[in-house]
N, C-alpha and C. Protein backbone atom coordinates (compact mmCIF):
# COMPACT_ATOMS: atom_id res chain seq x y z
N UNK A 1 -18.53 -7.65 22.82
CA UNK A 1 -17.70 -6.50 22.55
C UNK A 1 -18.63 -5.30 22.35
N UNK A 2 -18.39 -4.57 23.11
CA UNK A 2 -19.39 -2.86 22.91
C UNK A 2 -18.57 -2.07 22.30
N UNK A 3 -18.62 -1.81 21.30
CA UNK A 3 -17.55 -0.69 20.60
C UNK A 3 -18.63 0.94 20.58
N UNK A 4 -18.01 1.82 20.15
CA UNK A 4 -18.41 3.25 20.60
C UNK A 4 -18.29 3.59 19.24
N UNK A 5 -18.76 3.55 18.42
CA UNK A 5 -18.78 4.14 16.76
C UNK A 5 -18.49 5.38 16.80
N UNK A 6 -17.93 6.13 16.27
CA UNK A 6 -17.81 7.57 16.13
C UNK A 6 -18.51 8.11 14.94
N UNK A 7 -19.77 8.60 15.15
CA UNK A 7 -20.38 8.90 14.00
C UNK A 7 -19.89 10.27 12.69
N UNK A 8 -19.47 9.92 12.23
CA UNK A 8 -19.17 10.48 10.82
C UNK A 8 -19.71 11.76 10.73
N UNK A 9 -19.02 13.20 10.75
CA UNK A 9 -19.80 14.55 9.96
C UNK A 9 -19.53 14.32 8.74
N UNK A 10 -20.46 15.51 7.94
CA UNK A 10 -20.52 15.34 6.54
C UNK A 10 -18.83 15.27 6.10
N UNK A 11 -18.20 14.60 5.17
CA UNK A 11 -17.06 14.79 4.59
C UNK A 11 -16.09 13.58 5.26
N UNK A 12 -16.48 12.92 5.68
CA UNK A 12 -15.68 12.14 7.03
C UNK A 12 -16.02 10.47 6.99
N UNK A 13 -15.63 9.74 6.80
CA UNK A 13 -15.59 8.23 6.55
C UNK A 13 -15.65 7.61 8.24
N UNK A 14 -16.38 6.54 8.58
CA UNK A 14 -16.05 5.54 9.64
C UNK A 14 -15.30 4.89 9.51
N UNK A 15 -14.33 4.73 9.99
CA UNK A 15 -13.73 3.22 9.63
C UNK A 15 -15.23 1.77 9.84
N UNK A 16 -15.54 1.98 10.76
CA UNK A 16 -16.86 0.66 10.98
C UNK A 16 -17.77 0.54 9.63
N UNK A 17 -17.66 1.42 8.80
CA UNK A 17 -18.33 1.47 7.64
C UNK A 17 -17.42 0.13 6.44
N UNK A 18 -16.48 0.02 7.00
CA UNK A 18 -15.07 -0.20 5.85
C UNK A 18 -15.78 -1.68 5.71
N UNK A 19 -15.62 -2.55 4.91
CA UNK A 19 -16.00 -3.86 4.57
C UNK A 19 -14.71 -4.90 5.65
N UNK A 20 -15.77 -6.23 5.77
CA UNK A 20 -14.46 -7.15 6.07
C UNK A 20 -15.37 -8.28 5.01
N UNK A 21 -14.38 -9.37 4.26
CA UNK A 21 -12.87 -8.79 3.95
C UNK A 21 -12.75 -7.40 3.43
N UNK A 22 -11.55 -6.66 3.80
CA UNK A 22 -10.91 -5.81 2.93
C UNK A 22 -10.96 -5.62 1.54
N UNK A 23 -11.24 -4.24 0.75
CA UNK A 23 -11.70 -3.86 -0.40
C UNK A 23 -10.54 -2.63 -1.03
N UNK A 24 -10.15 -3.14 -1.79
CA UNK A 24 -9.09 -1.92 -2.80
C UNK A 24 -9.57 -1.24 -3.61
N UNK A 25 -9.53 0.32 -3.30
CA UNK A 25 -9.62 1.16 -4.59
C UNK A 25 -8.78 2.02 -4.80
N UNK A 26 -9.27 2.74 -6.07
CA UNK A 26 -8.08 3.81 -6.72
C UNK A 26 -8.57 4.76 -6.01
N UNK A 27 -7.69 5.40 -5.72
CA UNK A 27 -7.99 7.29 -4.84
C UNK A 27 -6.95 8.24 -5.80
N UNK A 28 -7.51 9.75 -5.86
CA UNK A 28 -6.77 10.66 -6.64
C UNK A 28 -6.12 11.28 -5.55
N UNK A 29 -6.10 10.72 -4.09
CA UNK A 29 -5.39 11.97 -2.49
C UNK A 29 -3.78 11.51 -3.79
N UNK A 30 -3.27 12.67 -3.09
CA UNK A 30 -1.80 13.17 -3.41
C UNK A 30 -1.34 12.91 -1.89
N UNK A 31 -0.33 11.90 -2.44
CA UNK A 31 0.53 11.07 -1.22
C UNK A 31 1.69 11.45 -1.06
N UNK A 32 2.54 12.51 0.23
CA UNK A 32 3.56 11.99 0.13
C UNK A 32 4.51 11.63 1.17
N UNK A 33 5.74 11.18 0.82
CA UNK A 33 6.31 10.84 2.18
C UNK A 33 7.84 10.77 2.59
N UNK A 34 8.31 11.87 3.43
CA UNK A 34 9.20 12.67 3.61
C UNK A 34 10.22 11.28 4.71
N UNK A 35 11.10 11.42 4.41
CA UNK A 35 12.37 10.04 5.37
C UNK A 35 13.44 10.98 5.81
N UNK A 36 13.78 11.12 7.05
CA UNK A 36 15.44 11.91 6.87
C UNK A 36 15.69 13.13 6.04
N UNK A 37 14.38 13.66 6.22
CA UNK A 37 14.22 15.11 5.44
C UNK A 37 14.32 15.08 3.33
N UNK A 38 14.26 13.82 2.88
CA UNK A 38 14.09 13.39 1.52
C UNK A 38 12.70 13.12 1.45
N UNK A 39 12.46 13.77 0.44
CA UNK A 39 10.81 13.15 -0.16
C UNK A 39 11.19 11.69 -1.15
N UNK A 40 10.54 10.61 0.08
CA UNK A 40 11.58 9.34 -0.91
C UNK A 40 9.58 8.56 -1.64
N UNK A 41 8.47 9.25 -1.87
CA UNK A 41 7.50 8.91 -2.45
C UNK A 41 6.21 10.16 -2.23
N UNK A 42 5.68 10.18 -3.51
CA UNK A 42 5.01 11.06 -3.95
C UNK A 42 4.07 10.43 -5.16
N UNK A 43 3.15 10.48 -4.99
CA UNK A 43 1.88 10.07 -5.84
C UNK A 43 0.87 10.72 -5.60
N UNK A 44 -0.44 10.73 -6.84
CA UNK A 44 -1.41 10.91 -7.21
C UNK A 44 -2.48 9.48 -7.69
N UNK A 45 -1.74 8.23 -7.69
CA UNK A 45 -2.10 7.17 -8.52
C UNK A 45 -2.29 6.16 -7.62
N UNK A 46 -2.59 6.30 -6.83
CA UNK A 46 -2.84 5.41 -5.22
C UNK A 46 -3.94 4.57 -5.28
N UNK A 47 -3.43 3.13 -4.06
CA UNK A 47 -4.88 2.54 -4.00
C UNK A 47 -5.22 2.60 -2.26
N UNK A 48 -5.98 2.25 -2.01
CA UNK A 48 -6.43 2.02 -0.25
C UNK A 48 -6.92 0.97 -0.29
N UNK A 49 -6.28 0.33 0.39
CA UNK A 49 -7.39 -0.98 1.03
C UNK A 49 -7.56 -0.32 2.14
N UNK A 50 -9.19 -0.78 2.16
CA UNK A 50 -10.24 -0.31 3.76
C UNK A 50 -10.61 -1.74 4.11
N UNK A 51 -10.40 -1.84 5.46
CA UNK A 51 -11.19 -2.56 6.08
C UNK A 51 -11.44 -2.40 7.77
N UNK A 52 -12.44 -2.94 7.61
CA UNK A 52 -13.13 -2.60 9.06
C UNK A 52 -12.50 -2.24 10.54
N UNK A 53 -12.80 -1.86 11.34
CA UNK A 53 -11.65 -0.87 11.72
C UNK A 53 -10.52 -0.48 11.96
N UNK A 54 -9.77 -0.05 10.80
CA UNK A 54 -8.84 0.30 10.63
C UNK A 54 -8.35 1.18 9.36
N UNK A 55 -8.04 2.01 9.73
CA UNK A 55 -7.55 3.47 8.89
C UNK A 55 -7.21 3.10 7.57
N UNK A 56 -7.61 2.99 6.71
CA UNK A 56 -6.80 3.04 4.97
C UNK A 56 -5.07 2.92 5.11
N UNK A 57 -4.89 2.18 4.80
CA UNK A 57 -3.74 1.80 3.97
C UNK A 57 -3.49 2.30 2.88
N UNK A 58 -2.56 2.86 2.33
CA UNK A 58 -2.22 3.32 1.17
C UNK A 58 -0.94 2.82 0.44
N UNK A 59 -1.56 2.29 -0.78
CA UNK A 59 -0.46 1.50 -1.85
C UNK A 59 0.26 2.56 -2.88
N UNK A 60 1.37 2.89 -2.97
CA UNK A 60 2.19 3.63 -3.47
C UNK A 60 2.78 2.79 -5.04
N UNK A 61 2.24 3.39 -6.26
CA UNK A 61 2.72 2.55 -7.30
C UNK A 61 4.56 2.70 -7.32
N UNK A 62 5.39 1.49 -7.35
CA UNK A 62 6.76 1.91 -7.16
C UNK A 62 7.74 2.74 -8.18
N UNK A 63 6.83 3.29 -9.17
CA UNK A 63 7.74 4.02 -10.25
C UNK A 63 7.27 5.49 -9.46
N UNK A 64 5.99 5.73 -8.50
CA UNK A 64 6.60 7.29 -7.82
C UNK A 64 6.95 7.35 -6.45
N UNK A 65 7.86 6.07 -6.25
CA UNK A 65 9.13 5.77 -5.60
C UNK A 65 10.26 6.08 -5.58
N UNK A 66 11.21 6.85 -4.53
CA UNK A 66 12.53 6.65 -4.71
C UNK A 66 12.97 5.12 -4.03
N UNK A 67 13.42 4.28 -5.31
CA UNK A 67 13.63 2.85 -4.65
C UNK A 67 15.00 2.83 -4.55
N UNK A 68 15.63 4.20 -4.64
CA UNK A 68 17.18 3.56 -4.57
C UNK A 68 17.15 3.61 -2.94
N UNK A 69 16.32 4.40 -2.01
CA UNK A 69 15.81 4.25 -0.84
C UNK A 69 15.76 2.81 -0.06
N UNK A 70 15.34 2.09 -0.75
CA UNK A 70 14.19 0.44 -0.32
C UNK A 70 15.65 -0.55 -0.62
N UNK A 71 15.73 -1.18 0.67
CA UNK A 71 16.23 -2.57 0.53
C UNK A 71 15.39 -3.35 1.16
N UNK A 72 15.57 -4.81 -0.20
CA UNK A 72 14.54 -5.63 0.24
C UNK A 72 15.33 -6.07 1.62
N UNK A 73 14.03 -6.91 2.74
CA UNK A 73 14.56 -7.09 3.61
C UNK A 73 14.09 -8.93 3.55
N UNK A 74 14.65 -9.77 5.11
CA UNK A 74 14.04 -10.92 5.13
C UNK A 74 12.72 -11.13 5.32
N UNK A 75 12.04 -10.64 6.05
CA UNK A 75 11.05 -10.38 6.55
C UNK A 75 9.77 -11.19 5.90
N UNK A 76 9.09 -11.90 6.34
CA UNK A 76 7.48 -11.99 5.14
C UNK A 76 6.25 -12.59 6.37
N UNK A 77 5.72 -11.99 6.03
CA UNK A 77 4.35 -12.19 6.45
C UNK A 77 3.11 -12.84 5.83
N UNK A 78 2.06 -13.19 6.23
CA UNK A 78 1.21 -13.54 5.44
C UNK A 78 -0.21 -12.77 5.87
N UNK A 79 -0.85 -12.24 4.81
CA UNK A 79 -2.30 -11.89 5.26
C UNK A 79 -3.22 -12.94 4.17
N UNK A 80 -4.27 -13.63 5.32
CA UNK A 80 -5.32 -13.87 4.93
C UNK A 80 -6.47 -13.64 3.79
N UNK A 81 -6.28 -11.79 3.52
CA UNK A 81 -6.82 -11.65 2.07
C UNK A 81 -6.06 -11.21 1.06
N UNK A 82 -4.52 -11.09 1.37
CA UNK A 82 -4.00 -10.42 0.60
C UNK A 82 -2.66 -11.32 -0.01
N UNK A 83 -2.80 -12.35 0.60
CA UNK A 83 -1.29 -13.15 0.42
C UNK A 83 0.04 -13.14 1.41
N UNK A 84 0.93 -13.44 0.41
CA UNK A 84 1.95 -13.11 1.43
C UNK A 84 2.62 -12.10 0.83
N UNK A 85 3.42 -10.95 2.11
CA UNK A 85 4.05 -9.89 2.11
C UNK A 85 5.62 -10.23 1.93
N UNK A 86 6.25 -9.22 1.39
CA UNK A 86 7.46 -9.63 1.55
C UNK A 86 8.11 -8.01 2.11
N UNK A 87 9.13 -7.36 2.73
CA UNK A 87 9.41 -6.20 3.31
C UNK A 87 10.68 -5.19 2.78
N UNK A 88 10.74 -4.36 3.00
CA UNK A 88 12.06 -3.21 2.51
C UNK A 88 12.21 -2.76 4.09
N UNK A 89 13.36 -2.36 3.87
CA UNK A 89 14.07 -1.54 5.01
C UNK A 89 14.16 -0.60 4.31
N UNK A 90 14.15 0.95 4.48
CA UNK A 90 14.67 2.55 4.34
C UNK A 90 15.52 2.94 4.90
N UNK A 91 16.83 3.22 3.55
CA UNK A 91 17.73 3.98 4.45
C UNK A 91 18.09 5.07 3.66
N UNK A 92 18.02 6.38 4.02
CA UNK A 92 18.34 7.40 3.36
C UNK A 92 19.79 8.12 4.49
N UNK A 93 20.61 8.15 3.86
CA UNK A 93 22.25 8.53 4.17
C UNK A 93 22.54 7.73 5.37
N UNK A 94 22.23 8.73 6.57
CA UNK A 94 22.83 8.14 8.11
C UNK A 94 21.47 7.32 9.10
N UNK A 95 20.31 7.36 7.99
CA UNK A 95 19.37 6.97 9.26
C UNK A 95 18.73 5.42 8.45
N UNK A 96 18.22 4.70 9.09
CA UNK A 96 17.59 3.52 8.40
C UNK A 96 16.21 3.19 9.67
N UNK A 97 15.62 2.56 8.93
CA UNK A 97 13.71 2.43 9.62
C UNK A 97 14.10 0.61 8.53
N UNK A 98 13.52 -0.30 9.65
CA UNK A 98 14.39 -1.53 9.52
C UNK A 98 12.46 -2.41 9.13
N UNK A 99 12.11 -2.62 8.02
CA UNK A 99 10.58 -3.61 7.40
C UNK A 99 9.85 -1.80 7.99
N UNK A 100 10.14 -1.20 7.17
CA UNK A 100 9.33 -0.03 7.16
C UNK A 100 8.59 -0.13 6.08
N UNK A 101 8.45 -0.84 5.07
CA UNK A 101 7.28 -1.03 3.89
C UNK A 101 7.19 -2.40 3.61
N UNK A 102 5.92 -2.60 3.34
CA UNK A 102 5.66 -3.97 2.43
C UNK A 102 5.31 -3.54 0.59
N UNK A 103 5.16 -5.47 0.60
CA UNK A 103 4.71 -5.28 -0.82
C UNK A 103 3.83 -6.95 -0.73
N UNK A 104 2.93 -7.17 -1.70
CA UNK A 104 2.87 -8.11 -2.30
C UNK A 104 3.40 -8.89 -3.31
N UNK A 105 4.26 -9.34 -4.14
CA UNK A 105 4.81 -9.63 -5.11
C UNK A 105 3.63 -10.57 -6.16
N UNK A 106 2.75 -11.19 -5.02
CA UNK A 106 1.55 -12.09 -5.94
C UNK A 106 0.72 -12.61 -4.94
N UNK A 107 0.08 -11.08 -5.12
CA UNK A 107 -1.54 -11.34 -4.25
C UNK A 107 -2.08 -11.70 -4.62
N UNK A 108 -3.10 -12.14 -3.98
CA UNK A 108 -4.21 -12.91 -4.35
C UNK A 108 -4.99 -12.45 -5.71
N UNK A 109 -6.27 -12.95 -6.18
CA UNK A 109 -6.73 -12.40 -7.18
C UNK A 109 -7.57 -11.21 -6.94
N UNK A 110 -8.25 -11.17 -5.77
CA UNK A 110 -8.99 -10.43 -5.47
C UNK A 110 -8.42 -8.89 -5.09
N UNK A 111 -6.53 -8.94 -5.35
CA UNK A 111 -6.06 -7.57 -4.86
C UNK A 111 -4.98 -7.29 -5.75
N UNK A 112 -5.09 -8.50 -6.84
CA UNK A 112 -3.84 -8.44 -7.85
C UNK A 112 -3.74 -6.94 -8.36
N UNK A 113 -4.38 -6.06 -8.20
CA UNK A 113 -4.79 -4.57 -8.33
C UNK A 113 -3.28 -3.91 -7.62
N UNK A 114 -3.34 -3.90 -6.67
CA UNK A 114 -1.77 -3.81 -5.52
C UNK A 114 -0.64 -4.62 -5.89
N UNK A 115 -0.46 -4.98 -6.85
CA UNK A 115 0.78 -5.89 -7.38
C UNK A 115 1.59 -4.35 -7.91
N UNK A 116 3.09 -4.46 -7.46
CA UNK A 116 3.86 -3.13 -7.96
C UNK A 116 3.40 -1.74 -7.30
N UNK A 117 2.84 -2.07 -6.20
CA UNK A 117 2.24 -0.76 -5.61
C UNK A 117 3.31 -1.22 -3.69
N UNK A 118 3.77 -0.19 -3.79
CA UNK A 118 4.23 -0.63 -2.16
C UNK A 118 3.39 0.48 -1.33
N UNK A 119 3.16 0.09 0.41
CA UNK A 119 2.69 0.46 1.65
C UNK A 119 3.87 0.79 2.46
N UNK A 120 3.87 1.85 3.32
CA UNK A 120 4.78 2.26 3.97
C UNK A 120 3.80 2.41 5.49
N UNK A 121 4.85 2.26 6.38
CA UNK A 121 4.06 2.57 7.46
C UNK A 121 4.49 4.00 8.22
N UNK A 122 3.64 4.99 8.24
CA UNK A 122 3.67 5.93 9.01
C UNK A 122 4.34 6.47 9.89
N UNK A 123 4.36 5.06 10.76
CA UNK A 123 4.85 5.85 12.65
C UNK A 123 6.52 5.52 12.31
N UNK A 124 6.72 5.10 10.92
CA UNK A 124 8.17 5.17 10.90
C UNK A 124 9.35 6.30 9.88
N UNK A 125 8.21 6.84 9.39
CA UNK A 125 8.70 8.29 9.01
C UNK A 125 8.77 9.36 9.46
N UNK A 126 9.45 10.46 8.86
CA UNK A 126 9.14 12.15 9.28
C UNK A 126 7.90 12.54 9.28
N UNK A 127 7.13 12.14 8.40
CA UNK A 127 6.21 12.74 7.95
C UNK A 127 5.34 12.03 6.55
N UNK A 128 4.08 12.07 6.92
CA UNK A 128 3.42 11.07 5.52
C UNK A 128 2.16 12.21 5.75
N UNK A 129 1.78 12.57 4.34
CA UNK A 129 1.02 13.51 3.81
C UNK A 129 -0.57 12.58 2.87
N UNK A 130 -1.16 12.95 2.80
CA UNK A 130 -2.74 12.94 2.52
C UNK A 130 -3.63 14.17 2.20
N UNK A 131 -3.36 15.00 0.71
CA UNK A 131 -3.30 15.86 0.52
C UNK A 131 -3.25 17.18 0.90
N UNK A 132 -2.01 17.20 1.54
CA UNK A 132 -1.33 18.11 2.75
C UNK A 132 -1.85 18.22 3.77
N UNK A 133 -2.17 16.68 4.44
CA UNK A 133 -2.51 17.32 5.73
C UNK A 133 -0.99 16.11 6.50
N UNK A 134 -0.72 16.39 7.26
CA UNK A 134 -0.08 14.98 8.01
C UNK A 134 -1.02 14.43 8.67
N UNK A 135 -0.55 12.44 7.89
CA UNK A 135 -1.54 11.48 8.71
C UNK A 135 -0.79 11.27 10.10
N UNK A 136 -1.28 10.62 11.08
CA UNK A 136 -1.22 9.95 12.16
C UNK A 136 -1.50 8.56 12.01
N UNK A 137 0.30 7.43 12.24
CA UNK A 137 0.06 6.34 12.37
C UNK A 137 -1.19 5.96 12.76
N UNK A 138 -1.65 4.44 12.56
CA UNK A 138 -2.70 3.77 13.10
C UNK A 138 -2.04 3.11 14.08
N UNK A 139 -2.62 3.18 15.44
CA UNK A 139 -2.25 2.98 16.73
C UNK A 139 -2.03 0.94 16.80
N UNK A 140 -0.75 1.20 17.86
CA UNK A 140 -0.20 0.05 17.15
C UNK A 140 1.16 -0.23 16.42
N UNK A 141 2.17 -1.54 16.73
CA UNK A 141 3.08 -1.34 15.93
C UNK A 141 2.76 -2.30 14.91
N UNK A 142 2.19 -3.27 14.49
CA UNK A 142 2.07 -4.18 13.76
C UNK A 142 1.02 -3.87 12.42
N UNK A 143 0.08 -2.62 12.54
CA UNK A 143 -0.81 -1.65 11.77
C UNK A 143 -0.05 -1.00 10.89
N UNK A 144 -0.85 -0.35 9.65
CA UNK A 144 -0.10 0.45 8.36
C UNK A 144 -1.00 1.75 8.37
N UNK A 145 -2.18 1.99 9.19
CA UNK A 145 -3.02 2.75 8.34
C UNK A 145 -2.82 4.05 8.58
N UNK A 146 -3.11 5.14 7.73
CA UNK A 146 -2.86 6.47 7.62
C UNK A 146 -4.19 7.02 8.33
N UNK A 147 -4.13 7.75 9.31
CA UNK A 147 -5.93 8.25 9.99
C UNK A 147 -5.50 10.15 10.00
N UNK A 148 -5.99 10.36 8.88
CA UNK A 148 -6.42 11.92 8.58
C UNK A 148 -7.91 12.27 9.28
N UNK A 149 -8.26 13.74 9.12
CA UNK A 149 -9.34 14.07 10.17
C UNK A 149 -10.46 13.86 9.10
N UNK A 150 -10.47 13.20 8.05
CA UNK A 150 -11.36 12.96 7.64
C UNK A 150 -11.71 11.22 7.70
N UNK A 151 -11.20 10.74 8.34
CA UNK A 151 -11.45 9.31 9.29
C UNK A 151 -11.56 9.36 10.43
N UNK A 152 -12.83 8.75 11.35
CA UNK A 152 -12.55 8.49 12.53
C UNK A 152 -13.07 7.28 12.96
N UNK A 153 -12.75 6.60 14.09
CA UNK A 153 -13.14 5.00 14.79
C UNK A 153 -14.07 4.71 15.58
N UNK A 154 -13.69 4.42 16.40
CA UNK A 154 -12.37 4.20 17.14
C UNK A 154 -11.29 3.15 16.07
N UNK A 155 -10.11 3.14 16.24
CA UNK A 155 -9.45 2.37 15.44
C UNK A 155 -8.67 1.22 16.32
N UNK A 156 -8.47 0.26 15.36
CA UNK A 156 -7.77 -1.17 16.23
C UNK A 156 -6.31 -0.53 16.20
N UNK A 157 -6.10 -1.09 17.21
CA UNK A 157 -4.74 -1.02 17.61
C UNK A 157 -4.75 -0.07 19.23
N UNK A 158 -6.20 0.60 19.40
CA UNK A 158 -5.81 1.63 20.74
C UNK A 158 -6.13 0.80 21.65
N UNK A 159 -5.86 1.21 22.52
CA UNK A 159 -5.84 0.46 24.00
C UNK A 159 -7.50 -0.30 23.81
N UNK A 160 -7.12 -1.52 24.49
CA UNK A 160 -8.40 -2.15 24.54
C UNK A 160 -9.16 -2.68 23.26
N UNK A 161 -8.20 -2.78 22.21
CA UNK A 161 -9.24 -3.03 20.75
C UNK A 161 -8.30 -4.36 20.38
N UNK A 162 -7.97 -5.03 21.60
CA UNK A 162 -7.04 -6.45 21.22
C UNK A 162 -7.74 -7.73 20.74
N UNK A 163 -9.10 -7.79 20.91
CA UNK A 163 -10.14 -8.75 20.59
C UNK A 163 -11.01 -8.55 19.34
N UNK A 164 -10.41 -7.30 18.72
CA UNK A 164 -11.29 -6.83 17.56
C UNK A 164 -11.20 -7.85 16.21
């Protein structure tokens, strides 16, 4: 595999830098995220899991949630470092976005940090903010990550990054 690193200017993260496994921390970015013209989440109290290439994820603690928004859905998944997922659907009045967020309910130990924190994915909102800038889904429908211009990749999910 020949990948093309995009080297980093000052202020600017690689994703190829990101650890595998995946690593959670606290970030102070001001998150927010607009559905059907409702701001249905807004935080300051965020975590990111980074991992290797692929854009930050961002965990939303659910009290600066609108959860009257979130129905749980059937949905569950499992990740390898994180446990298993379980999903919400969003529906704000006439529109609905159908496993548009996860959660962990009882991650592992190594991320029990993200317990009560939900992830939303991007390419299924109006609009998701990263201290006012709008992110750009992470390429891909099965991806969560938020890629502001202070990240660059190349990132998994674009054409040709199916073996990553």
């Amino acid at each position: 595999m020949n990948i093309k690193r995009i080297e980093p200017e000052p202020g600017q993260e690689s994703v190829w830098d990101y650890p595998r496994p995946p690593r959670v921390e606290n970030t102070d970015k001001h998150i927010e995220v607009f559905f059907n013209d409702v701001l249905i989440a807004d935080s300051t109290d965020v975590k990111r899991v980074l991992e290797t290439s692929s854009p930050p994820v961002y965990y939303i603690p659910i009290q600066d949630i609108e959860m009257k928004y979130f129905v749980k859905s059937d949905r569950r998944s499992l990740c390898e470092w994180k446990g298993a997922a379980s999903y919400y659907t969003i529906k704000v009045h006439d529109k609905t976005a159908h496993d548009a967020a996860w959660y962990y309910p009882t991650p592992t130990p190594s991320f029990e940090s993200i317990k009560n924190y939900i992830a939303i994915y991007p390419q299924n909102m109006d609009a998701c903010f990263v201290d006012g800038e709008i992110a750009q889904p992470q390429p891909g429908n099965f991806y969560g990550g938020w890629i502001t211009s202070d990240i660059v990749g190349p990132f998994k999910g674009e054409p040709g990054t199916q073996g990553w």
